[in-house]
Protein backbone atom coordinates (compact mmCIF):
# COMPACT_ATOMS: atom_id res chain seq x y z
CA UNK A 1 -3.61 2.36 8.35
CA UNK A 2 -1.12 1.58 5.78
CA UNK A 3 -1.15 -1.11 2.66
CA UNK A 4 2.26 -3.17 2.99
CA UNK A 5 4.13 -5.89 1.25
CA UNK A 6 2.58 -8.95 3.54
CA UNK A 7 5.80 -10.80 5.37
CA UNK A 8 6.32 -14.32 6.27
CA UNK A 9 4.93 -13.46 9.56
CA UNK A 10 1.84 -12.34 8.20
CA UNK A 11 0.56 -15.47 6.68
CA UNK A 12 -1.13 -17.12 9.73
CA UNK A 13 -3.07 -14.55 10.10
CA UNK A 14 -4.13 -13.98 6.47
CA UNK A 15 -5.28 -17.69 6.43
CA UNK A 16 -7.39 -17.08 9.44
CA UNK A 17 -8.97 -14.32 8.01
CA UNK A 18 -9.58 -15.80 4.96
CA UNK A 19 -10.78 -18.66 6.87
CA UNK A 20 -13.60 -16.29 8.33
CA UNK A 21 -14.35 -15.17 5.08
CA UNK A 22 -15.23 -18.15 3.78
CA UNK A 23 -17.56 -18.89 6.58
CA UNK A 24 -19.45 -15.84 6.59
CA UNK A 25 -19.47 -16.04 2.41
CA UNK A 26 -21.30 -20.05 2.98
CA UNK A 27 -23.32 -18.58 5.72
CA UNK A 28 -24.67 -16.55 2.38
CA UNK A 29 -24.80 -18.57 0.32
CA UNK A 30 -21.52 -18.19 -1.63
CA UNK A 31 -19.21 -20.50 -2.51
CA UNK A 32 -16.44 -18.60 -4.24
CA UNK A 33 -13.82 -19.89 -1.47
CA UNK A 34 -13.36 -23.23 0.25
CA UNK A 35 -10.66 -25.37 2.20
CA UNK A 36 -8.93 -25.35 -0.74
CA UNK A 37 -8.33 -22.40 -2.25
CA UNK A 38 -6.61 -20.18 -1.63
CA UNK A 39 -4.20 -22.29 0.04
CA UNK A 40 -1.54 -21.78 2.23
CA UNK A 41 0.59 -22.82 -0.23
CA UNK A 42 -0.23 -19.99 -2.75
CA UNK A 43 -0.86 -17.25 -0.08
CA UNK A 44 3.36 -18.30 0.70
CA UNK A 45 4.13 -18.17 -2.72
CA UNK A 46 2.26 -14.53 -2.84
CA UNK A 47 4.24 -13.24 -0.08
CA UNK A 48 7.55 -15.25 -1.31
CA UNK A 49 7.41 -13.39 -5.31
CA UNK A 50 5.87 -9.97 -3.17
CA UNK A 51 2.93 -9.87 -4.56
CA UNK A 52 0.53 -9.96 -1.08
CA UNK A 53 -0.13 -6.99 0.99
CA UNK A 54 -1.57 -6.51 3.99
CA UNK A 55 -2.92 -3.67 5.73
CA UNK A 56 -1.11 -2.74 9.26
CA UNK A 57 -3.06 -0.38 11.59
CA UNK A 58 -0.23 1.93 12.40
CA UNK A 59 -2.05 3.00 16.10
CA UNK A 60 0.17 2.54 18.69
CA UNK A 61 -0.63 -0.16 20.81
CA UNK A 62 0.29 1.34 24.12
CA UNK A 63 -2.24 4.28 24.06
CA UNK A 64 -5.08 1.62 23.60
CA UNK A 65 -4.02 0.18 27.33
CA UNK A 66 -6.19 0.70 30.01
């Protein structure tokens, strides 16, 4: 796995995760995250000034085929 500057491309799927995040956090009773924060707004702006990283399992896909 490697930690990489997060790309436009990457920001759907940061939102979902953080989207998952904040359900299983409410699910415990923690309400640090909601629909509003973070937004998708700021997680742009993140990636925009490169200051959101990702990490990218660097496995190739092809030997996981069966």
């Amino acid at each position: 796995m490697d930690i990489v500057k997060a790309n436009e491309q990457d920001s759907h799927s940061i939102i979902d995760m953080i989207s998952k995040c904040i359900t299983s956090m409410e699910d415990q009773g923690i309400y640090q995250w909601n629909e509003d924060y973070p937004s998708f707004e700021l997680i742009k702006k993140d990636i925009k000034d490169g200051c959101g990283y990702v990490i990218k399992d660097s496995i190739d896909a092809s030997l996981t085929r069966q």
